[in-house]
PDB file of N, CA and C in Angstrom:
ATOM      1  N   UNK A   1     242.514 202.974 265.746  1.00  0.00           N
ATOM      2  CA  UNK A   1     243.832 203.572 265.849  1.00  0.00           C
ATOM      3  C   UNK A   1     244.396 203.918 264.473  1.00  0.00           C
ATOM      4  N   UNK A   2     244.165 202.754 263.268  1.00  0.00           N
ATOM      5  CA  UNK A   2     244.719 203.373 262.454  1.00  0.00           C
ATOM      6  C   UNK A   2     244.157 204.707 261.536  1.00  0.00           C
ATOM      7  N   UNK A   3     242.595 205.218 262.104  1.00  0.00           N
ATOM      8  CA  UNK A   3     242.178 206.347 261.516  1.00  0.00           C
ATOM      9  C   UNK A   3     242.344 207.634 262.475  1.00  0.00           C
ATOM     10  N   UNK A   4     243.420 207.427 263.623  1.00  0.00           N
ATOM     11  CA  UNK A   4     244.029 208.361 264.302  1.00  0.00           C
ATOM     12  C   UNK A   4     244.652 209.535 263.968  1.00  0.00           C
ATOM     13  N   UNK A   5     245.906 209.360 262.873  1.00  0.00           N
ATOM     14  CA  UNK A   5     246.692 209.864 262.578  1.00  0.00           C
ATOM     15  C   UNK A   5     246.275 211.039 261.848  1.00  0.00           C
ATOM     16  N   UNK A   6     245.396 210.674 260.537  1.00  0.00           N
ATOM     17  CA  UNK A   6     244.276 211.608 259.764  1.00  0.00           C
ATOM     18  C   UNK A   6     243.456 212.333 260.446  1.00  0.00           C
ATOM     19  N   UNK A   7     242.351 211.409 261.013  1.00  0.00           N
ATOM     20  CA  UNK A   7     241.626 212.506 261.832  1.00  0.00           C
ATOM     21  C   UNK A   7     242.252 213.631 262.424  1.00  0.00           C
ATOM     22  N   UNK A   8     242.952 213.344 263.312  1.00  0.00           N
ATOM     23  CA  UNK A   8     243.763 214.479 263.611  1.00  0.00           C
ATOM     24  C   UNK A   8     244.274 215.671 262.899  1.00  0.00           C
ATOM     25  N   UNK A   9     244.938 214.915 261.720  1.00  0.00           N
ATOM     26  CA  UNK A   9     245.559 215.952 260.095  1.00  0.00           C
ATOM     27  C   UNK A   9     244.487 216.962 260.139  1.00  0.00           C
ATOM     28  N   UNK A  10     242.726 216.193 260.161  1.00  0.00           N
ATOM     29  CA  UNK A  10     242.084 216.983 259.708  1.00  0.00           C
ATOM     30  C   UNK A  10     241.487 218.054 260.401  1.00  0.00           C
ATOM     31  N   UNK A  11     240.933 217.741 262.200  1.00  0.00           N
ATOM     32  CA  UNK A  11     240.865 218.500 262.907  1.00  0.00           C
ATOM     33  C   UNK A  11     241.851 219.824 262.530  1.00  0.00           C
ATOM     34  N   UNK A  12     243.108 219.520 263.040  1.00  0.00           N
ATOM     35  CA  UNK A  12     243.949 220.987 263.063  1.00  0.00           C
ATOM     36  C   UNK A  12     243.854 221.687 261.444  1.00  0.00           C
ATOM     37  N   UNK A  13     243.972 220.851 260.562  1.00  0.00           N
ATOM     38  CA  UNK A  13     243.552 221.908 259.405  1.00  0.00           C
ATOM     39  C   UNK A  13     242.686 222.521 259.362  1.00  0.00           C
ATOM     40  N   UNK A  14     241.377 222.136 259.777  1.00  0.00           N
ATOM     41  CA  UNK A  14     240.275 222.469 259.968  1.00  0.00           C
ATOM     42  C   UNK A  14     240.210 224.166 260.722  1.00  0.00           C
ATOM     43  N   UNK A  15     241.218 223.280 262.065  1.00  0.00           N
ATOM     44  CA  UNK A  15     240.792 224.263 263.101  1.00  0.00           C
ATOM     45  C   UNK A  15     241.357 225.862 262.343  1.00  0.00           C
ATOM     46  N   UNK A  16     242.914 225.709 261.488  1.00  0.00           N
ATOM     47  CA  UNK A  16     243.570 226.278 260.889  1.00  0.00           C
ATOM     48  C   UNK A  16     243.132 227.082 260.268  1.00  0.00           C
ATOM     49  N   UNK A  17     242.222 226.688 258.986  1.00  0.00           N
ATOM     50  CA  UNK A  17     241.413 227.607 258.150  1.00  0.00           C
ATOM     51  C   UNK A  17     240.462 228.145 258.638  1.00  0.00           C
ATOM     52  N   UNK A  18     240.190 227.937 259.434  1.00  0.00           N
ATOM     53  CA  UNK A  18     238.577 228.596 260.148  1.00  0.00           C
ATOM     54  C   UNK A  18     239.295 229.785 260.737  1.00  0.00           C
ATOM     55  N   UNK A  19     240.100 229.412 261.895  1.00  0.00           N
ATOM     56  CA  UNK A  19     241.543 230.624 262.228  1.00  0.00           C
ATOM     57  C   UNK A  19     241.193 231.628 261.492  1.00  0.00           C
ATOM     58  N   UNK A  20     242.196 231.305 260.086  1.00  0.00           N
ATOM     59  CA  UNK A  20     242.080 232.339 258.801  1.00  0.00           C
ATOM     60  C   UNK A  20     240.970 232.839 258.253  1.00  0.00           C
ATOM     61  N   UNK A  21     240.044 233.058 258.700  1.00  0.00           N
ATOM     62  CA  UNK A  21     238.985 233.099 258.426  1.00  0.00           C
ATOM     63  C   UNK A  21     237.990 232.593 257.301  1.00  0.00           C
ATOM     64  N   UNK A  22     238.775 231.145 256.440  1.00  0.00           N
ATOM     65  CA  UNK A  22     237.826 230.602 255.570  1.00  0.00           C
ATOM     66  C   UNK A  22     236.967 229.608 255.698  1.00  0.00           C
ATOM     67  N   UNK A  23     236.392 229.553 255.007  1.00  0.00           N
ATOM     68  CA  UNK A  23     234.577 228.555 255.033  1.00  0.00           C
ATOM     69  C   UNK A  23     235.387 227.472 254.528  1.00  0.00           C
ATOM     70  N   UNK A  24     234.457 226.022 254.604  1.00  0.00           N
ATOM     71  CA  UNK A  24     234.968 224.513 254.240  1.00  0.00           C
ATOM     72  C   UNK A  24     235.252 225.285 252.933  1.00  0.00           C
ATOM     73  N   UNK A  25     234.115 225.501 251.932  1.00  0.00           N
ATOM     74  CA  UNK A  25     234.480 225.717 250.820  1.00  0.00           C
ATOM     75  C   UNK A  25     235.247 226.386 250.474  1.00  0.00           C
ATOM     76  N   UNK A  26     236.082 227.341 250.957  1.00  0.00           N
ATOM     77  CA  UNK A  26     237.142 228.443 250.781  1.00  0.00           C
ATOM     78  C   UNK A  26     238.030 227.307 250.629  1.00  0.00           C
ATOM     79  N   UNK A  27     238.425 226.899 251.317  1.00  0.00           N
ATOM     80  CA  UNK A  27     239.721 225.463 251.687  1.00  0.00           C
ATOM     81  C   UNK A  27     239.272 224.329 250.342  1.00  0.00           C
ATOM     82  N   UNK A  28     238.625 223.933 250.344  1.00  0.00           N
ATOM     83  CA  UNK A  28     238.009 223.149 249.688  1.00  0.00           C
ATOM     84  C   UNK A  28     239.056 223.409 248.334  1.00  0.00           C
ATOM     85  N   UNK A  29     237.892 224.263 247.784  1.00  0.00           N
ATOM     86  CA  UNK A  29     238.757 225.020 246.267  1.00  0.00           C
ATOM     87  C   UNK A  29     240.326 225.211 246.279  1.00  0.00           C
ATOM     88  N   UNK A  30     240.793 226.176 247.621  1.00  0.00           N
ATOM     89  CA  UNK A  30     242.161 226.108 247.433  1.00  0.00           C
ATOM     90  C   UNK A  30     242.811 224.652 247.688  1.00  0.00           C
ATOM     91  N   UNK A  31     242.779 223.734 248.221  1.00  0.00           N
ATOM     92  CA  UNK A  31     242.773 222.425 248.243  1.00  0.00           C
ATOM     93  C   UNK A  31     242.874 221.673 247.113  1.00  0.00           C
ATOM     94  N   UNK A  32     241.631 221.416 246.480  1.00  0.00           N
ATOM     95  CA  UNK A  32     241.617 220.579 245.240  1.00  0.00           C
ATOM     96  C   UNK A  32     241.666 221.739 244.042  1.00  0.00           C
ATOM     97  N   UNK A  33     242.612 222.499 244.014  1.00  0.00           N
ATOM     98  CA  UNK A  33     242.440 223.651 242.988  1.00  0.00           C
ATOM     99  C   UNK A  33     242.384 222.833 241.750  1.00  0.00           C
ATOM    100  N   UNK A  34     242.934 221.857 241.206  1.00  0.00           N
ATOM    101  CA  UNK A  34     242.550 221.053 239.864  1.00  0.00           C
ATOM    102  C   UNK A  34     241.181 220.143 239.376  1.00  0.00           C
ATOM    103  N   UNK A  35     240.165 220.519 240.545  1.00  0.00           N
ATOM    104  CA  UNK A  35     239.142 220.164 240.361  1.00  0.00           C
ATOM    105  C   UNK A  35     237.837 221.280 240.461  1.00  0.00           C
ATOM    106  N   UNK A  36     236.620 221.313 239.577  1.00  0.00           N
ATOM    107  CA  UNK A  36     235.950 222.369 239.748  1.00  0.00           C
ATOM    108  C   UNK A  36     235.445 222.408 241.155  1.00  0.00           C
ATOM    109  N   UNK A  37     234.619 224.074 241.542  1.00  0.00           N
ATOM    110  CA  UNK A  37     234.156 224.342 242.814  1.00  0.00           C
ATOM    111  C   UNK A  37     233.442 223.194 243.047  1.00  0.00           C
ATOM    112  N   UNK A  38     232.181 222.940 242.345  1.00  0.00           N
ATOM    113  CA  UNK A  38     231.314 221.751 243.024  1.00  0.00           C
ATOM    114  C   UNK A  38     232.081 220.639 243.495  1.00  0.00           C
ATOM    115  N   UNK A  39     232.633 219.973 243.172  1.00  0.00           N
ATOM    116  CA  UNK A  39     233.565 218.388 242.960  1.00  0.00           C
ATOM    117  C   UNK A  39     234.480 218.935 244.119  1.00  0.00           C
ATOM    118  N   UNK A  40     235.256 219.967 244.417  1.00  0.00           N
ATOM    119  CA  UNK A  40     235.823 220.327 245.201  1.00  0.00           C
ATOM    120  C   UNK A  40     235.253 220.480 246.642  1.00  0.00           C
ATOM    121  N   UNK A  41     234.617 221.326 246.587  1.00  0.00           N
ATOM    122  CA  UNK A  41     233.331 220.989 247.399  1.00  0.00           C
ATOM    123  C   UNK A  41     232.832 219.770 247.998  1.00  0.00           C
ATOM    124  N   UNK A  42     232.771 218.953 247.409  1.00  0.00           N
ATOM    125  CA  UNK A  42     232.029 217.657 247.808  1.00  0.00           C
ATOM    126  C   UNK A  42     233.258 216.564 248.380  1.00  0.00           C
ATOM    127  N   UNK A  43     234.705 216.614 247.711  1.00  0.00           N
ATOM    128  CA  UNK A  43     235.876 215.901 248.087  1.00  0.00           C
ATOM    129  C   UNK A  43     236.245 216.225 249.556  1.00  0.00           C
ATOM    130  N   UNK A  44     236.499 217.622 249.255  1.00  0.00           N
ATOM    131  CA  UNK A  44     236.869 217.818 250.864  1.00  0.00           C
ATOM    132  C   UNK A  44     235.671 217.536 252.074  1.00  0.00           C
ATOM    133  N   UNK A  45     234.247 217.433 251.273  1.00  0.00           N
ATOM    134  CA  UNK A  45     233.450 217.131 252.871  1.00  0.00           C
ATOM    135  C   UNK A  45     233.376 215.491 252.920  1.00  0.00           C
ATOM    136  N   UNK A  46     233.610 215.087 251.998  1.00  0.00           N
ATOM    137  CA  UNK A  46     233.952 213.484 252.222  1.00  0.00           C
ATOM    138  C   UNK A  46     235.250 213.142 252.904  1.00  0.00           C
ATOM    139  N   UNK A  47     236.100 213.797 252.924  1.00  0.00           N
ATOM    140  CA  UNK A  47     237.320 213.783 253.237  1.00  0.00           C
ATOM    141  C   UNK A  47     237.287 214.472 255.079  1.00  0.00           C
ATOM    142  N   UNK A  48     236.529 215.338 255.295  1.00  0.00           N
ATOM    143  CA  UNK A  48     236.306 215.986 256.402  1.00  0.00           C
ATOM    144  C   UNK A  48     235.181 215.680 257.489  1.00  0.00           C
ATOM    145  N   UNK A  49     234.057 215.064 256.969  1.00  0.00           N
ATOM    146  CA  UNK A  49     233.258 214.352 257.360  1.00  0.00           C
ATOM    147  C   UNK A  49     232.170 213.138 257.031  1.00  0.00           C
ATOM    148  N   UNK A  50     233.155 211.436 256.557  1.00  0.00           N
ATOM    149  CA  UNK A  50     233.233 210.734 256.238  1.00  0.00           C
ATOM    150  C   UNK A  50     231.679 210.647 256.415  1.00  0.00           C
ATOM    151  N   UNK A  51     231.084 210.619 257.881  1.00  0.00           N
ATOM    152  CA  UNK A  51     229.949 209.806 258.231  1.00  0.00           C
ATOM    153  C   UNK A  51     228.749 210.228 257.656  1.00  0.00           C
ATOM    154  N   UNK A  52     228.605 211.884 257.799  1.00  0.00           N
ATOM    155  CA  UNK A  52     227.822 212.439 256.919  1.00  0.00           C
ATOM    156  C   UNK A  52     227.715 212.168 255.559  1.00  0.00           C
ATOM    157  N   UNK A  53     228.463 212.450 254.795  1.00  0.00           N
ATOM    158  CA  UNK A  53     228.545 212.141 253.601  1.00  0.00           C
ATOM    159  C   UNK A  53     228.339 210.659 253.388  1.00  0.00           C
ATOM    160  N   UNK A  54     228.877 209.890 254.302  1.00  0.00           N
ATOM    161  CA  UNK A  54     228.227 208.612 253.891  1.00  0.00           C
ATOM    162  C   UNK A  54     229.461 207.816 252.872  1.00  0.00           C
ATOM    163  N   UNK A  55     230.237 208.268 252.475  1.00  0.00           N
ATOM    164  CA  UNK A  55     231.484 207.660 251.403  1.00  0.00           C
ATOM    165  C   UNK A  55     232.678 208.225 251.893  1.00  0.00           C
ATOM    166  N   UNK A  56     233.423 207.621 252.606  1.00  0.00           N
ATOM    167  CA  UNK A  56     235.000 207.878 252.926  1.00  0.00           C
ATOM    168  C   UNK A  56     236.305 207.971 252.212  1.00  0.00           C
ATOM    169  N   UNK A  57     236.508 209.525 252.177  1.00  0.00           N
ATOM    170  CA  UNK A  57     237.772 209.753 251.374  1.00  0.00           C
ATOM    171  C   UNK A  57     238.934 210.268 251.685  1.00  0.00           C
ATOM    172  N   UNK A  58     239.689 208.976 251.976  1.00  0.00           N
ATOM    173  CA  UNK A  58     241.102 209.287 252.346  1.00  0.00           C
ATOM    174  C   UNK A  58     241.863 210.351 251.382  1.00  0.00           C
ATOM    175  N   UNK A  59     243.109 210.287 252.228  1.00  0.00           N
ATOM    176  CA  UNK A  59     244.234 211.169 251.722  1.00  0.00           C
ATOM    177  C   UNK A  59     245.399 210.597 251.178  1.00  0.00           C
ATOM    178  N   UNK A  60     246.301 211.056 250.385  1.00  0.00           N
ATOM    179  CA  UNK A  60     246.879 210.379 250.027  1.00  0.00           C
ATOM    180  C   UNK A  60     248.306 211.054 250.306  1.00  0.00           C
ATOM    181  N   UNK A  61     249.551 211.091 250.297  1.00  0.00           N
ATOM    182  CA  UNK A  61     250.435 211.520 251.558  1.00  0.00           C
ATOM    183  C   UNK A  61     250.819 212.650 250.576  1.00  0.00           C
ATOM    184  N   UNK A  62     250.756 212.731 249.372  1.00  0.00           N
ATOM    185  CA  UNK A  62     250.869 214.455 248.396  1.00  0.00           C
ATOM    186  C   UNK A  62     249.977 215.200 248.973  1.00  0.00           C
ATOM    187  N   UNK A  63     248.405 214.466 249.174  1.00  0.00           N
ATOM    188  CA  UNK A  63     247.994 215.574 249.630  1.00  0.00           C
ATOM    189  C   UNK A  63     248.204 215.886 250.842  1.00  0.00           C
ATOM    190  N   UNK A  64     248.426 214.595 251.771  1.00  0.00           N
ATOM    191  CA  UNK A  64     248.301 215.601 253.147  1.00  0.00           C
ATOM    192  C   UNK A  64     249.896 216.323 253.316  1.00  0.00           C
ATOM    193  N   UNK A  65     250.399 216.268 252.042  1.00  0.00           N
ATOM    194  CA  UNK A  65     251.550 217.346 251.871  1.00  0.00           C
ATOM    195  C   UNK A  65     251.298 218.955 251.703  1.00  0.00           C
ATOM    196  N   UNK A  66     250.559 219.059 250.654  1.00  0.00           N
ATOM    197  CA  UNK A  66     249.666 219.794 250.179  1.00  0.00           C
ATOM    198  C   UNK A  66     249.419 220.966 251.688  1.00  0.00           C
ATOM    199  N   UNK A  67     248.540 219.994 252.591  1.00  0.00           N
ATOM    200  CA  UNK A  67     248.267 220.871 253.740  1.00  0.00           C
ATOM    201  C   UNK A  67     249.645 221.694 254.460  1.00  0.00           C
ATOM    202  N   UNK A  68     250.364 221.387 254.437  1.00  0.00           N
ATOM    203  CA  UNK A  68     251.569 221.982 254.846  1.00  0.00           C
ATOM    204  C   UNK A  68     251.683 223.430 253.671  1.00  0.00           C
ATOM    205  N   UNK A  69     252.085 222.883 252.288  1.00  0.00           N
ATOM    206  CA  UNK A  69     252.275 224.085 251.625  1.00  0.00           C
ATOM    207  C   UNK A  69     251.148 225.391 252.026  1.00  0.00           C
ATOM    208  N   UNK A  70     249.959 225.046 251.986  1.00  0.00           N
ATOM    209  CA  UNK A  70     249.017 226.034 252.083  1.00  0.00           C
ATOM    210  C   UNK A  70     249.159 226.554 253.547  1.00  0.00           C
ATOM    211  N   UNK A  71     249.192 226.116 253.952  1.00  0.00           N
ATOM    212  CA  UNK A  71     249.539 226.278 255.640  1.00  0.00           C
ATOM    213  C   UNK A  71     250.810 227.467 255.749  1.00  0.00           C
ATOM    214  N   UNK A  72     251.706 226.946 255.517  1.00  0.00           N
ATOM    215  CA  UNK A  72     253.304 227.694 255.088  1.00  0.00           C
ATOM    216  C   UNK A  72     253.930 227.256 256.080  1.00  0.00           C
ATOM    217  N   UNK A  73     254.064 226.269 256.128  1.00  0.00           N
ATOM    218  CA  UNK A  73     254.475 225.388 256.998  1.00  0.00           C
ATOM    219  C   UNK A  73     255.594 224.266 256.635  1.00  0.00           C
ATOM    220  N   UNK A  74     256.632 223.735 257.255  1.00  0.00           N
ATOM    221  CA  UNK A  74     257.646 222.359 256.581  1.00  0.00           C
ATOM    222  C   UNK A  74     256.038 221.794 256.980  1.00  0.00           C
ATOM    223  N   UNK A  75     256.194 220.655 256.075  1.00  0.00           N
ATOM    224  CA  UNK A  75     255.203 219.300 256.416  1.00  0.00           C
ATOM    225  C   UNK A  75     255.838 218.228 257.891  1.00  0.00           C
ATOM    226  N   UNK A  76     257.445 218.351 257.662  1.00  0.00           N
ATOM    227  CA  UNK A  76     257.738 217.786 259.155  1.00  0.00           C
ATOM    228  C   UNK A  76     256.910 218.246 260.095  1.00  0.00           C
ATOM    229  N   UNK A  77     257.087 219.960 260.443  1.00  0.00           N
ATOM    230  CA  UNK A  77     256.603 220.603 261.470  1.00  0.00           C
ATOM    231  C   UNK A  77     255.066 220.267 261.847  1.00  0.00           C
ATOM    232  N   UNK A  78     254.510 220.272 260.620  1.00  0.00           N
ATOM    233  CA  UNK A  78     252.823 219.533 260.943  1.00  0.00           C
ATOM    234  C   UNK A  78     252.849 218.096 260.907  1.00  0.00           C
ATOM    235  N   UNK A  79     253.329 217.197 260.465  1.00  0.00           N
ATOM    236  CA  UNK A  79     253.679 216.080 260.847  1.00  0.00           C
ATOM    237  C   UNK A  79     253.749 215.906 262.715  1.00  0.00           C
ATOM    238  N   UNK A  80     254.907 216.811 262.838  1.00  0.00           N
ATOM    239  CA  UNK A  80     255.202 216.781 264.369  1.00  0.00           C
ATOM    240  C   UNK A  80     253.788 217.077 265.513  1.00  0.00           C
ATOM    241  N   UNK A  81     252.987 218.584 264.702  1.00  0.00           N
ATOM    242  CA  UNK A  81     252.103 218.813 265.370  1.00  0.00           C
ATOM    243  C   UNK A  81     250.924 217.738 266.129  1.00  0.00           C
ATOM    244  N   UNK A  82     250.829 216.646 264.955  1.00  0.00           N
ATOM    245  CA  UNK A  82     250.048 215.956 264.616  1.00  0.00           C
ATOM    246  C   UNK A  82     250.266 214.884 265.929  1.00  0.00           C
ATOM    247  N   UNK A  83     251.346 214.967 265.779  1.00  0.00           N
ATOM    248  CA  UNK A  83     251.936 213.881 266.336  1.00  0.00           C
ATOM    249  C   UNK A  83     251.908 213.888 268.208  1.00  0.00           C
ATOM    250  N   UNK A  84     251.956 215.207 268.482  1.00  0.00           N
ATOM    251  CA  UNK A  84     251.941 216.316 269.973  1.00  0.00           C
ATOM    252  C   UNK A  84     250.848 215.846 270.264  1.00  0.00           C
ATOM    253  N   UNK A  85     249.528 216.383 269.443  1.00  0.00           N
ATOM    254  CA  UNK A  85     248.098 216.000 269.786  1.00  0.00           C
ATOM    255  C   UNK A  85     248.038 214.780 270.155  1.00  0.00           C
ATOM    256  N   UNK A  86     248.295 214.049 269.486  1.00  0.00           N
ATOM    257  CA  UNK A  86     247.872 212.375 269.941  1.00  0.00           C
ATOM    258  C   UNK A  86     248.582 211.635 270.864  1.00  0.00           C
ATOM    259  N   UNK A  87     249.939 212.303 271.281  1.00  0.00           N
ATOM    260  CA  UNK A  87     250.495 211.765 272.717  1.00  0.00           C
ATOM    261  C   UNK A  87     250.075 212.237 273.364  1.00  0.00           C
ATOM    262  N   UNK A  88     249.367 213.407 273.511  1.00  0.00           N
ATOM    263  CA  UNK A  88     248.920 214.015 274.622  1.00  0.00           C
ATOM    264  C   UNK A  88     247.515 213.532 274.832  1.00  0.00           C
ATOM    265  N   UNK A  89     247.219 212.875 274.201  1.00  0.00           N
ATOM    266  CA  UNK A  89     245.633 212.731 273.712  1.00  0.00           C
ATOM    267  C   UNK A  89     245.853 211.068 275.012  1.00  0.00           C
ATOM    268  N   UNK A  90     246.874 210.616 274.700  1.00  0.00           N
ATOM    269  CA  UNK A  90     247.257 209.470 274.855  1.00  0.00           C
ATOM    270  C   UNK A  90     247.733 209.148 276.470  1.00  0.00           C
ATOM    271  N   UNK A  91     248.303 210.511 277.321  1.00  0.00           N
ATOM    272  CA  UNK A  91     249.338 210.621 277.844  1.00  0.00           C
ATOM    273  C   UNK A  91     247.751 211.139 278.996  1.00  0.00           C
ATOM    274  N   UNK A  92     246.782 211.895 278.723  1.00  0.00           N
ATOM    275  CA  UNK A  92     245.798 212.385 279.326  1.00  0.00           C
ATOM    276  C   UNK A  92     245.067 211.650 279.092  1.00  0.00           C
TER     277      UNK A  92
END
């Protein structure tokens, strides 16, 4: 339960950028823009798919702020989204 809340964050971002038509790595880079492509690259798939990668990398609440700005979004409003999914997740 308590890796609920994230997972979720990450699904809909996920689902989000793909939407827009970008690749992990498109997101990736715009994401960790203060880190180079490779390193960027590699954060967000640790961050996106813990098991694969094998080393789990949380978020930290700037960044999952972050997802809102890029998004163009209040962070409440995705906060809220987040929040829809998993009662319903809950409720079904």
């Amino acid at each position: 339960m308590d890796n609920d809340f994230e997972r979720e964050l990450i699904k809909y971002v996920t689902r989000w950028y793909k939407d827009a038509g970008m690749t992990h790595s498109d997101f990736a880079r715009k994401f960790f823009y203060d880190l180079s492509e490779e390193i960027a690259v590699r954060q967000w798939r640790r961050v996106r798919d813990p098991k694969k990668s094998g080393n789990i990398r949380k978020l930290t609440l700037t960044e999952s702020r972050r997802f809102s700005d890029i998004m163009g979004m209040k962070f409440s409003n995705l906060i809220w989204q987040i929040e829809q999914i998993i009662e319903n997740k809950e409720v079904g």
